[in-house]
N, C-alpha and C. Protein backbone atom coordinates (compact mmCIF):
# COMPACT_ATOMS: atom_id res chain seq x y z
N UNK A 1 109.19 139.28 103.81
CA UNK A 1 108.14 139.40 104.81
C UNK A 1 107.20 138.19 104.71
N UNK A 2 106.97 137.33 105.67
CA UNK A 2 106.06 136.33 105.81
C UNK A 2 104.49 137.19 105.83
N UNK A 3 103.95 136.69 105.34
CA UNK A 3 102.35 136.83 104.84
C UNK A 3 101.64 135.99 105.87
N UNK A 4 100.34 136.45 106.15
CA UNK A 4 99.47 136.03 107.14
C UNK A 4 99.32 134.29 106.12
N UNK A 5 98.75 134.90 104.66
CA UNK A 5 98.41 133.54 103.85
C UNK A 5 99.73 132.44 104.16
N UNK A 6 100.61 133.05 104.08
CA UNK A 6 102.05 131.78 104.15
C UNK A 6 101.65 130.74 105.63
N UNK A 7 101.83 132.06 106.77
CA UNK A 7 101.71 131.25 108.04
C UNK A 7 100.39 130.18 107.87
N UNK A 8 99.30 130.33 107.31
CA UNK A 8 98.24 129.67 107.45
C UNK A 8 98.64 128.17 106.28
N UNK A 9 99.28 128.38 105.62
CA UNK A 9 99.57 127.34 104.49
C UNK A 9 100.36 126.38 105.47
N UNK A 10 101.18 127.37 106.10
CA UNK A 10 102.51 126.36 106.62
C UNK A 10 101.74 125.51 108.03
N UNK A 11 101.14 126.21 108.53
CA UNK A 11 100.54 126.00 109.80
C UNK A 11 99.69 124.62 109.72
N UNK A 12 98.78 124.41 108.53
CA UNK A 12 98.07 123.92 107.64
C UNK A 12 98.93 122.41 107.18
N UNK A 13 99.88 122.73 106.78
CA UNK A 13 101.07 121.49 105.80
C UNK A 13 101.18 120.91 107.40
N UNK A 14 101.61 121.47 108.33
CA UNK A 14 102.32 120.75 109.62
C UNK A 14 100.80 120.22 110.17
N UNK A 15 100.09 120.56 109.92
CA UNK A 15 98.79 120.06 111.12
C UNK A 15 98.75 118.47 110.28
N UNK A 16 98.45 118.34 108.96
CA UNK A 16 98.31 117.44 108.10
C UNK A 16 98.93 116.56 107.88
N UNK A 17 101.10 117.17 108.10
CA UNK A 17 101.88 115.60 108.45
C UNK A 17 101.75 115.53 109.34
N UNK A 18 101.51 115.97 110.45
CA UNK A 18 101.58 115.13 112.53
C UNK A 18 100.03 114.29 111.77
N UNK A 19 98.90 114.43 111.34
CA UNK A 19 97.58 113.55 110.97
C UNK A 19 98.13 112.36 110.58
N UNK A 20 98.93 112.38 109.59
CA UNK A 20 99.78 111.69 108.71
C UNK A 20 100.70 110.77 109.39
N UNK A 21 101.20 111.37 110.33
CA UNK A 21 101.60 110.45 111.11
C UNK A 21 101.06 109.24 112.24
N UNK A 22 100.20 110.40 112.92
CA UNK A 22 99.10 109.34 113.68
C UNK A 22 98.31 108.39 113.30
N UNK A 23 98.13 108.55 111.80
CA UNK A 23 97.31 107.64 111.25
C UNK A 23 98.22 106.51 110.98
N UNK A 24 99.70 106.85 110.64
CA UNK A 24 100.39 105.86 110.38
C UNK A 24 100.21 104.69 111.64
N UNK A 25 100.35 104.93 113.07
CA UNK A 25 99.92 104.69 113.91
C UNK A 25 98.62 103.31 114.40
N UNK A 26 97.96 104.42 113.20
CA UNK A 26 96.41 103.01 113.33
C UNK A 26 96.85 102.13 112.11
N UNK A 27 97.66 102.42 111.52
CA UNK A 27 97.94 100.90 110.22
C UNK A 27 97.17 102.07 109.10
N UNK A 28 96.73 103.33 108.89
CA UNK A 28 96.46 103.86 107.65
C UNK A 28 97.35 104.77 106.83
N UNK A 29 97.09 104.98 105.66
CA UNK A 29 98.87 105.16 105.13
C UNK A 29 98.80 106.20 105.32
N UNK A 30 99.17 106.88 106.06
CA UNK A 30 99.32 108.29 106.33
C UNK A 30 100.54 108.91 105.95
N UNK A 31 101.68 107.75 105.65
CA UNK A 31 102.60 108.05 104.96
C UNK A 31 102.80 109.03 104.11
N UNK A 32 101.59 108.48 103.43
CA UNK A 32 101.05 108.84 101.07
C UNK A 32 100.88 110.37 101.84
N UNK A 33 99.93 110.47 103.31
CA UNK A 33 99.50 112.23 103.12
C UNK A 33 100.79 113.07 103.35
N UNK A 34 101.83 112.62 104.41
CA UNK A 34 102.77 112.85 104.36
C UNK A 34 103.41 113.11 102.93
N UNK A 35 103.70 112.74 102.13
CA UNK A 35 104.25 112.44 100.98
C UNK A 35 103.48 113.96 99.74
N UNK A 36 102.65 113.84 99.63
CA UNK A 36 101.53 114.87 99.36
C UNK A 36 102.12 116.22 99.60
N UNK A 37 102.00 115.98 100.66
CA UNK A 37 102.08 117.52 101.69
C UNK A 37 103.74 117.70 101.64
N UNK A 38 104.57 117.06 101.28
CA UNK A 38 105.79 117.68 101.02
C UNK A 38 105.75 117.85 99.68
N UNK A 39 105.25 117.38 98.77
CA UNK A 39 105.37 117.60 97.06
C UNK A 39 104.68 119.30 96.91
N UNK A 40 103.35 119.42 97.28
CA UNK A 40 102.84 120.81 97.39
C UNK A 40 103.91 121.54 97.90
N UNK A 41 104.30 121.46 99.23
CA UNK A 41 105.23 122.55 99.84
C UNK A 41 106.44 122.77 98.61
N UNK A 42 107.04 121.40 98.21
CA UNK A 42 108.00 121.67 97.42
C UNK A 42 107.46 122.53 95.67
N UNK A 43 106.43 121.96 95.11
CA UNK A 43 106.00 122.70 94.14
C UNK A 43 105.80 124.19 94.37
N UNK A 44 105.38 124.62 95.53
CA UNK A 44 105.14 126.08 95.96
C UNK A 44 106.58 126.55 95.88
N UNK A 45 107.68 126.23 96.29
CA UNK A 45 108.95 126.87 96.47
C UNK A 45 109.77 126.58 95.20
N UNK A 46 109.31 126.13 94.32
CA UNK A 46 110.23 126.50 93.30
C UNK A 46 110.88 124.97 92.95
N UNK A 47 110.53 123.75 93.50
CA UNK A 47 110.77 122.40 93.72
C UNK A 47 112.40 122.85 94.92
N UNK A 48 112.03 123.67 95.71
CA UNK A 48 113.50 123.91 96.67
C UNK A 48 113.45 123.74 97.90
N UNK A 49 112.08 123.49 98.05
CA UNK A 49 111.82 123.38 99.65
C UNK A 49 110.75 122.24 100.44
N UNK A 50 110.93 121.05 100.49
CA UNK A 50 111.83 119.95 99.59
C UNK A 50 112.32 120.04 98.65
N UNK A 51 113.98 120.25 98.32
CA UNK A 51 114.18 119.88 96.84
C UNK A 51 113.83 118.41 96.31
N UNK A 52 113.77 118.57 94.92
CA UNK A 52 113.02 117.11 94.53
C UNK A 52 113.71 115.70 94.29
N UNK A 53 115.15 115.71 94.45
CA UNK A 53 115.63 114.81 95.50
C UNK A 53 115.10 114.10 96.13
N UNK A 54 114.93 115.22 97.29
CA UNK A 54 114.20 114.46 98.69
C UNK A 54 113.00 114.09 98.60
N UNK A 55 112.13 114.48 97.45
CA UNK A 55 110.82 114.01 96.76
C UNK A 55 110.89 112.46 96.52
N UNK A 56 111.83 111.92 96.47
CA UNK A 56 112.08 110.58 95.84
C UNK A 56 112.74 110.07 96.40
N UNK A 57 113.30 110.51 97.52
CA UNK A 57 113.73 109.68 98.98
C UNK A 57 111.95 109.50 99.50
N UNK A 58 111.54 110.71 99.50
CA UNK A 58 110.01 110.40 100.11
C UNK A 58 109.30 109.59 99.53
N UNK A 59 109.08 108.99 98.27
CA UNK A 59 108.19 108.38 97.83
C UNK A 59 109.02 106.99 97.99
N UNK A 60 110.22 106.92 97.73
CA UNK A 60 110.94 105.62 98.61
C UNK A 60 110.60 105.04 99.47
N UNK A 61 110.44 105.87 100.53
CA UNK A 61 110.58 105.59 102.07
C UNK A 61 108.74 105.16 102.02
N UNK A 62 107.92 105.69 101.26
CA UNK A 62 106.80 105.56 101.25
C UNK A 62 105.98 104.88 100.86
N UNK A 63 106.83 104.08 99.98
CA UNK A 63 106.67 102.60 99.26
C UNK A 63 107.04 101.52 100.48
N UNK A 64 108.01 102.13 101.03
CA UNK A 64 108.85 101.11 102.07
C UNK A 64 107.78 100.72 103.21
N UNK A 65 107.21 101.85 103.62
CA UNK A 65 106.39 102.00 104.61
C UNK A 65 105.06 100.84 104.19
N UNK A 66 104.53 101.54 103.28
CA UNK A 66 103.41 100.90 103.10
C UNK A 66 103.56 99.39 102.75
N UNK A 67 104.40 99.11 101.93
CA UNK A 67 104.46 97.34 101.81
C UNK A 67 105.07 96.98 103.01
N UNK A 68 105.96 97.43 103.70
CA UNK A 68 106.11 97.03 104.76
C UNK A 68 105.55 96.47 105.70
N UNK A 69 104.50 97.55 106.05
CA UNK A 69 103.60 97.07 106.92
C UNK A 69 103.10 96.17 106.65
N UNK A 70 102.05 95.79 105.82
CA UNK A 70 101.98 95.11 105.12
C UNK A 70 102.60 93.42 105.54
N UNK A 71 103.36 93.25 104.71
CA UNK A 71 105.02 92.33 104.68
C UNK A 71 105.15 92.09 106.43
N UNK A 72 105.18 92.77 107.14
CA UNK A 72 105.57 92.30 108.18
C UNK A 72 104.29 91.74 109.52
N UNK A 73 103.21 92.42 108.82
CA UNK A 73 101.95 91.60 109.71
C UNK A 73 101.69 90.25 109.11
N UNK A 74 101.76 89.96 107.63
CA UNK A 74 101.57 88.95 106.72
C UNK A 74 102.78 88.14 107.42
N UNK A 75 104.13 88.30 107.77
CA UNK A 75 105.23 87.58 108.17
C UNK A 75 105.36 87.01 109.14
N UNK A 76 104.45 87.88 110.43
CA UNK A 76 103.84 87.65 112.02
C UNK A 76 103.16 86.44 111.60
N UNK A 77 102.10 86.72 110.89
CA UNK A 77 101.18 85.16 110.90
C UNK A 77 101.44 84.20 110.16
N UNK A 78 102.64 84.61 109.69
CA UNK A 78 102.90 82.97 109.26
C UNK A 78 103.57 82.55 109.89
N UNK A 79 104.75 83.49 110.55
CA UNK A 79 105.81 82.84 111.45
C UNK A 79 105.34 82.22 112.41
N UNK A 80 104.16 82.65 113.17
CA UNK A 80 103.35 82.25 114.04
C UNK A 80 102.20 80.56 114.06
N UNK A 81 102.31 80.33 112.28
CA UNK A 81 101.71 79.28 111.89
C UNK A 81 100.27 79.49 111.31
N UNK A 82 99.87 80.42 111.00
CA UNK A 82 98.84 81.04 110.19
C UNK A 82 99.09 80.94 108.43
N UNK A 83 98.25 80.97 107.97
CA UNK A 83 98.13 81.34 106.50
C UNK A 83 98.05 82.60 105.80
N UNK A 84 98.66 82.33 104.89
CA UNK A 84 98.44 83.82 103.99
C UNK A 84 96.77 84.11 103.78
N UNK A 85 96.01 83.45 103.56
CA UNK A 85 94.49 84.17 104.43
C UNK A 85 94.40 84.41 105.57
N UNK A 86 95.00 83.85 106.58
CA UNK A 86 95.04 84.43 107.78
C UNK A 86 95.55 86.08 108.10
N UNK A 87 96.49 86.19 107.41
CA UNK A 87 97.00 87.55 107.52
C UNK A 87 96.04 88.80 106.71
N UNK A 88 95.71 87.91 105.80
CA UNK A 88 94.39 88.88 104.77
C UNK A 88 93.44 89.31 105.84
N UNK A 89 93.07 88.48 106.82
CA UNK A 89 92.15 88.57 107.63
C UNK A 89 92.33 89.11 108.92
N UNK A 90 93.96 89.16 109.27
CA UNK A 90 94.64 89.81 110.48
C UNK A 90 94.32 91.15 109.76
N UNK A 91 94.73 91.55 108.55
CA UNK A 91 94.62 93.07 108.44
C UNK A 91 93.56 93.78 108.02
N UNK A 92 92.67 92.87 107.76
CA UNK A 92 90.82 93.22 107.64
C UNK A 92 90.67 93.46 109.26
N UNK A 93 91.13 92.30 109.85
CA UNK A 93 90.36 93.00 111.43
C UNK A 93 91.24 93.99 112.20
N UNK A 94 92.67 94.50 111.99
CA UNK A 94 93.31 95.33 112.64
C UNK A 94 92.75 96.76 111.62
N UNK A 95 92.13 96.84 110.57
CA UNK A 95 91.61 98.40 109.85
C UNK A 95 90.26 98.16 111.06
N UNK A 96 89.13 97.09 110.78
CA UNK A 96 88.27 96.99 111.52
C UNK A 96 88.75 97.91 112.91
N UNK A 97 89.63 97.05 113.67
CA UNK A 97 89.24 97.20 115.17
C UNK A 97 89.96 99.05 115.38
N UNK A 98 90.74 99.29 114.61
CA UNK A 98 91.33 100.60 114.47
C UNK A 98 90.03 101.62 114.26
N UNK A 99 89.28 101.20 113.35
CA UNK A 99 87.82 102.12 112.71
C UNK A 99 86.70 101.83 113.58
N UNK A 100 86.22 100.87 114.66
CA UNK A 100 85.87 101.08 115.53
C UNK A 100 86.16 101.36 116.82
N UNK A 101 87.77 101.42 117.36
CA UNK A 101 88.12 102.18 118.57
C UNK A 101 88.29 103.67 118.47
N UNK A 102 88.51 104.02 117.11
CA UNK A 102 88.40 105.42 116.89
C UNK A 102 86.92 106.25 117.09
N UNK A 103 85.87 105.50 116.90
CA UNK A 103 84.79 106.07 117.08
C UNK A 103 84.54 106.02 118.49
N UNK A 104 84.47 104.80 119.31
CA UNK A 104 84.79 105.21 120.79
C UNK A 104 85.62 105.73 121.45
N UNK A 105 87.27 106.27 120.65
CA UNK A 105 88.32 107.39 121.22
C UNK A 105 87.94 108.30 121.60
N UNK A 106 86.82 109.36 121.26
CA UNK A 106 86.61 110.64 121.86
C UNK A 106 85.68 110.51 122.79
N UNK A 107 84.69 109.57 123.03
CA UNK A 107 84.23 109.17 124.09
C UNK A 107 85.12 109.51 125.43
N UNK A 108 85.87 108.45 124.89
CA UNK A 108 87.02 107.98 126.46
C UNK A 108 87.90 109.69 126.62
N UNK A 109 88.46 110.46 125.50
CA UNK A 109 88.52 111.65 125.36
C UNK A 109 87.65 112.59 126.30
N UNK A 110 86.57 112.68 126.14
CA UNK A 110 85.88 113.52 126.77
C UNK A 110 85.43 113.59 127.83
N UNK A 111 86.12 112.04 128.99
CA UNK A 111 85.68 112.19 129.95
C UNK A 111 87.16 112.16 131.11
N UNK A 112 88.05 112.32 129.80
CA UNK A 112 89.29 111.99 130.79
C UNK A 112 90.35 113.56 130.44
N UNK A 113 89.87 114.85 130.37
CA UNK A 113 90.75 116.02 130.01
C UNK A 113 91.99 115.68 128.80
N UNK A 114 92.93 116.37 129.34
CA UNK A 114 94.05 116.21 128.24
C UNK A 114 94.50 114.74 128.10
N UNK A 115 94.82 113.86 128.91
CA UNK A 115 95.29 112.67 129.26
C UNK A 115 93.89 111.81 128.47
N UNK A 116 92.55 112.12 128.44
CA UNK A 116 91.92 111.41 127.84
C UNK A 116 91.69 111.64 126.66
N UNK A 117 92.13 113.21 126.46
CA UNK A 117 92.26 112.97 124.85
C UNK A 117 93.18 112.42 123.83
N UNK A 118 94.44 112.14 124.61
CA UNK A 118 95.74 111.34 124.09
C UNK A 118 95.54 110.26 124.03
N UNK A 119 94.89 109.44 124.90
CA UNK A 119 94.39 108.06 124.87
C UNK A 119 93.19 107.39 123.82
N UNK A 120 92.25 108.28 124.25
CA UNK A 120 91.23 108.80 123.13
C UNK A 120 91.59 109.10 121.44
N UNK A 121 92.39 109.93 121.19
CA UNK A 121 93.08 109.94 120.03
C UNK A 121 93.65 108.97 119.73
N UNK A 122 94.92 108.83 120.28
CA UNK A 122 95.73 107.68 119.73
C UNK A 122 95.82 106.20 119.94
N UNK A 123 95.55 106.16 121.40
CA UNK A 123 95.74 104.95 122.16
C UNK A 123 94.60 103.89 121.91
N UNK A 124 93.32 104.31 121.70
CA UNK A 124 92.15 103.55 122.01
C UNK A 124 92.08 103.07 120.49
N UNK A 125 92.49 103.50 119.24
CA UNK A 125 92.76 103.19 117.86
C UNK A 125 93.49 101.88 117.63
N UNK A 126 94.79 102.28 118.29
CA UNK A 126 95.94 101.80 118.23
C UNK A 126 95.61 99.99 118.47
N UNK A 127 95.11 100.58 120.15
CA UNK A 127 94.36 99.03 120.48
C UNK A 127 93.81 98.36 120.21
N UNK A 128 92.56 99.26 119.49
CA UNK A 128 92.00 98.37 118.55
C UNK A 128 92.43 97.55 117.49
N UNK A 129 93.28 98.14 116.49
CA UNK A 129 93.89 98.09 115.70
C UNK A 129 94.51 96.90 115.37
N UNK A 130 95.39 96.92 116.93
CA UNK A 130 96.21 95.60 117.32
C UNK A 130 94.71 94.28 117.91
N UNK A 131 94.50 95.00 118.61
CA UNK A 131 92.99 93.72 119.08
C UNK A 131 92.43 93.16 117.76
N UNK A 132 92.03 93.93 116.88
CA UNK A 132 91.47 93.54 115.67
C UNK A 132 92.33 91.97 114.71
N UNK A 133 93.47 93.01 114.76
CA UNK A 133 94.19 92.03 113.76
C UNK A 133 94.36 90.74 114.40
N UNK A 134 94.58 90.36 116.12
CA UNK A 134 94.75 89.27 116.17
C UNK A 134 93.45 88.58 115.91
N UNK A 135 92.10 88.93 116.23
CA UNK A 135 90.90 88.41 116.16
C UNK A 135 90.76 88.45 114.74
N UNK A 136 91.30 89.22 114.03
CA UNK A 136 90.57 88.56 112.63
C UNK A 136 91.60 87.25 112.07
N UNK A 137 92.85 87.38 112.68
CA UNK A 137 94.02 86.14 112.46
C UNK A 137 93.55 85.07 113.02
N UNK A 138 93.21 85.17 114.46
CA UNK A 138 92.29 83.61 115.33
C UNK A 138 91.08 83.22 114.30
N UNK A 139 90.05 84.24 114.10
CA UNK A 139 88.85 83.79 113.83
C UNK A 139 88.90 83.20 112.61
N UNK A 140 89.94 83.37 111.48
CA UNK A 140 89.63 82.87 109.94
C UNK A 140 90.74 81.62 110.20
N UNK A 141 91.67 81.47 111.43
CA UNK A 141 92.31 80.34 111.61
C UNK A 141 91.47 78.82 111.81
N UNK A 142 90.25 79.56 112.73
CA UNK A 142 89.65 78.56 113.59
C UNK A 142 88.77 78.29 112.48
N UNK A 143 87.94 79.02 111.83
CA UNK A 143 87.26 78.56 110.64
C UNK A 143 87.64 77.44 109.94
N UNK A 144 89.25 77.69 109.60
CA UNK A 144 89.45 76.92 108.86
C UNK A 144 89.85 75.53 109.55
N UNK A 145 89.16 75.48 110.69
CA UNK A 145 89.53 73.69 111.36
C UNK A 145 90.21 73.75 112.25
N UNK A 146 91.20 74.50 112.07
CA UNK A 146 92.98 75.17 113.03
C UNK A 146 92.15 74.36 114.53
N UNK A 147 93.26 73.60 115.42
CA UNK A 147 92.90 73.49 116.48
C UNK A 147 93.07 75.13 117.10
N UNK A 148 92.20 75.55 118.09
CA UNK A 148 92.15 76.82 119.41
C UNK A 148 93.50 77.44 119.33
N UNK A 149 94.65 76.42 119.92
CA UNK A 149 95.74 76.56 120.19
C UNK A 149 96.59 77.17 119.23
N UNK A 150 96.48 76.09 117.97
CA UNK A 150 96.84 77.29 116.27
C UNK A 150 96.66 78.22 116.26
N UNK A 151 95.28 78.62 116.54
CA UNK A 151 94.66 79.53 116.00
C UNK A 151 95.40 80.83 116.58
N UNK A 152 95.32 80.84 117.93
CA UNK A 152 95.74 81.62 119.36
C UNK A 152 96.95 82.41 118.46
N UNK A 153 98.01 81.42 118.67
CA UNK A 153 99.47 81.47 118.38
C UNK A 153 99.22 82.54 116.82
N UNK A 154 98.85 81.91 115.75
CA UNK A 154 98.64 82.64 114.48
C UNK A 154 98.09 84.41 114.73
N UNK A 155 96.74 84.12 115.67
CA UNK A 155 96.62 85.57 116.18
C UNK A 155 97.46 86.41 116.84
N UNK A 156 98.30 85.60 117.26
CA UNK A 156 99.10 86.58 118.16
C UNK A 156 100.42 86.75 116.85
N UNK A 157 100.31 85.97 116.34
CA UNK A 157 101.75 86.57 115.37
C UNK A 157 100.67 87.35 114.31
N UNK A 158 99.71 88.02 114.00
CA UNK A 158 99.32 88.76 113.56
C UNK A 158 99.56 89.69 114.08
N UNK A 159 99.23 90.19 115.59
CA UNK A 159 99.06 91.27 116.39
C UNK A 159 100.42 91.93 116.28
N UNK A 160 101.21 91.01 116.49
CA UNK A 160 103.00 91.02 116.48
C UNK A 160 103.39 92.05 115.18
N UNK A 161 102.86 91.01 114.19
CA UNK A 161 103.57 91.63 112.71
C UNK A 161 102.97 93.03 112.88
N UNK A 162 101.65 93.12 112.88
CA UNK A 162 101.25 94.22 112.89
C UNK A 162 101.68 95.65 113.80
N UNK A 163 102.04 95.20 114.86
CA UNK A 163 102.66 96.73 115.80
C UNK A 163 103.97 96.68 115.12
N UNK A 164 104.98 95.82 114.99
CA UNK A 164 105.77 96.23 113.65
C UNK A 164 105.83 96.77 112.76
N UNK A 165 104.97 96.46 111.82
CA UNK A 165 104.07 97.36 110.44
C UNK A 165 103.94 98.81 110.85
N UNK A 166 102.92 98.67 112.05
CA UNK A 166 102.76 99.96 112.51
C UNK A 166 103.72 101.22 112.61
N UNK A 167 104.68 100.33 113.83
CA UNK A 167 105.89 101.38 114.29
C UNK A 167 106.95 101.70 112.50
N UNK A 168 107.18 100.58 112.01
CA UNK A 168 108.39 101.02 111.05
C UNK A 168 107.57 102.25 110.58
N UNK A 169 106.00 102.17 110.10
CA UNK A 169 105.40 102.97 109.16
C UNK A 169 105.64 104.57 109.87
N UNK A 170 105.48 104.49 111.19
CA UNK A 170 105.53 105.62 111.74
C UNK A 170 106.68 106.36 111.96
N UNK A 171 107.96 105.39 112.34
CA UNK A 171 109.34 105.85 111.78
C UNK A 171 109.43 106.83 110.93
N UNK A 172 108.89 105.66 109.57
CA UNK A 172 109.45 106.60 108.31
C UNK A 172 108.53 108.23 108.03
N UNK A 173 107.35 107.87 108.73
CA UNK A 173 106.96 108.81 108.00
C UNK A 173 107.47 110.16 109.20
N UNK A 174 107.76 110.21 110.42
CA UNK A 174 108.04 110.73 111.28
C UNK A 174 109.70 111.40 110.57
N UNK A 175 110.12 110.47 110.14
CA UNK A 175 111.47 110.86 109.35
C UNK A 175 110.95 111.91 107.93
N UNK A 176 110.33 111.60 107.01
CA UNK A 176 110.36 112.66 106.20
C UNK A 176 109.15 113.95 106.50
N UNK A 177 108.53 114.04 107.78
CA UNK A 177 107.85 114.98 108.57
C UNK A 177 109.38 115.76 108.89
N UNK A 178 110.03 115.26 109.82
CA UNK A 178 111.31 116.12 110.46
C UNK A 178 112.30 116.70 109.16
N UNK A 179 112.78 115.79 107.78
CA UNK A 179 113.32 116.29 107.00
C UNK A 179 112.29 117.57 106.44
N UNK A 180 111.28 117.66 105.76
CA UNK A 180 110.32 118.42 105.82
C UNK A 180 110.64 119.65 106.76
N UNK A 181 110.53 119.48 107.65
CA UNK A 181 110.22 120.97 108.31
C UNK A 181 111.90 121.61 108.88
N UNK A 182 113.02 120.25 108.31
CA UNK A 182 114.02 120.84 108.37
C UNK A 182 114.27 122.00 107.22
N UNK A 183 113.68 120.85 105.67
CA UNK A 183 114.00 122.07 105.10
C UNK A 183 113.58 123.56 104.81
N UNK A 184 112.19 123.39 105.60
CA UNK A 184 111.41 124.93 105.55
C UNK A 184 112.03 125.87 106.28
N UNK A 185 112.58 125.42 107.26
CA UNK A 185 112.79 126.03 108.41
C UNK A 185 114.31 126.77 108.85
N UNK A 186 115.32 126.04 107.56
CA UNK A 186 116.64 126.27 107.94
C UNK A 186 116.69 127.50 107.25
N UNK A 187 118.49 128.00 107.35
CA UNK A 187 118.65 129.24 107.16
C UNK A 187 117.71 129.78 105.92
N UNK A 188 117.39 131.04 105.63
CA UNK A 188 116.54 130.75 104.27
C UNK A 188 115.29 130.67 104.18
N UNK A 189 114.85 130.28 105.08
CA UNK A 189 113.32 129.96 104.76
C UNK A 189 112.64 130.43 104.68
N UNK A 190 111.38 130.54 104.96
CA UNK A 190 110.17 131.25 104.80
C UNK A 190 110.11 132.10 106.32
N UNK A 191 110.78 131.60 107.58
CA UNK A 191 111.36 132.61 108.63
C UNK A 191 112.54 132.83 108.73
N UNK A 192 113.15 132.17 108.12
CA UNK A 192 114.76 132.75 108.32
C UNK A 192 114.93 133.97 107.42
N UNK A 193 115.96 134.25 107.59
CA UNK A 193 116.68 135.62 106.85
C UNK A 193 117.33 135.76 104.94
């Protein structure tokens, strides 16, 4: 018999990886909460639900994620002709512009119904996120002398690496969210038979 407490745990674990995921989204590791939130579920079941296996596919994939991202906005601005401070500074301003479009997301949310809260939530972050990183890639380019034109190009292979970073991160963690609630959920589970 499922327990009111179970549904609220489980209800609870799933609200926290979809967070986990969206955040992956803005460039924050939402991965790690992902990662978290299947180790608990699995410690609660006996290490069986994740078995702990898949504990270490998850922390794999979660390493992968996070240097990744990482690795591949740092790879944008150089490929682009930027410096490895440049990319330090692409991903100072893509957390930046992510942590201030999020505070104006529910704004734009609240005046646009469901459609503005999707945009609002995710979209207006996102943008930032990406806006950020190229402006902090241009601006520490141009500092450093970079003709305009450098600079431009370097920002934009910031912005680049970075929605890369972004999406792989969200992949993976979208992947051990779905393994996750495969394994709660299959024959056996906490609703199955």
């Amino acid at each position: 018999m499922v327990t009111a407490l179970l549904w609220v745990g489980i209800v609870l674990a799933i609200a926290v990886m979809v967070a986990g995921v969206v955040a992956c989204l803005l460039g924050i590791p939402g991965s790690v909460a992902v990662l978290l939130v299947a180790f608990v579920l699995s410690a609660c079941s006996d290490w069986q639900r994740p078995p702990a296996w898949m504990l270490l596919l998850f922390l794999a994939l979660t390493v992968l994620a996070e240097t990744g991202d990482n690795l591949l906005s740092a790879w944008g601005t150089k490929r682009y002709g930027g410096s490895a401070r440049g990319a330090v500074w692409a991903l100072i301003g893509g957390l930046g512009g992510a942590l201030l479009f999020g505070w104006v997301g529910p704004l734009i949310g609240g005046l646009g119904g469901p459609a503005g809260s999707v945009i609002g939530a995710v979209i207006a972050p996102l943008a930032g996120g990406m806006l950020g990183g190229y402006l902090g890639g241009y601006w520490y380019e141009l500092r450093q002398g970079r003709p305009d034109e450098e600079a431009r190009r370097a920002g934009w292979g910031a912005f680049l690496g970075r929605a890369a970073g972004s999406l792989l991160k969200t992949l993976l963690a979208a992947v051990m969210v779905g393994l996750t609630l495969w394994t709660l959920f299959r024959a056996g589970g906490p609703f199955g038979s």
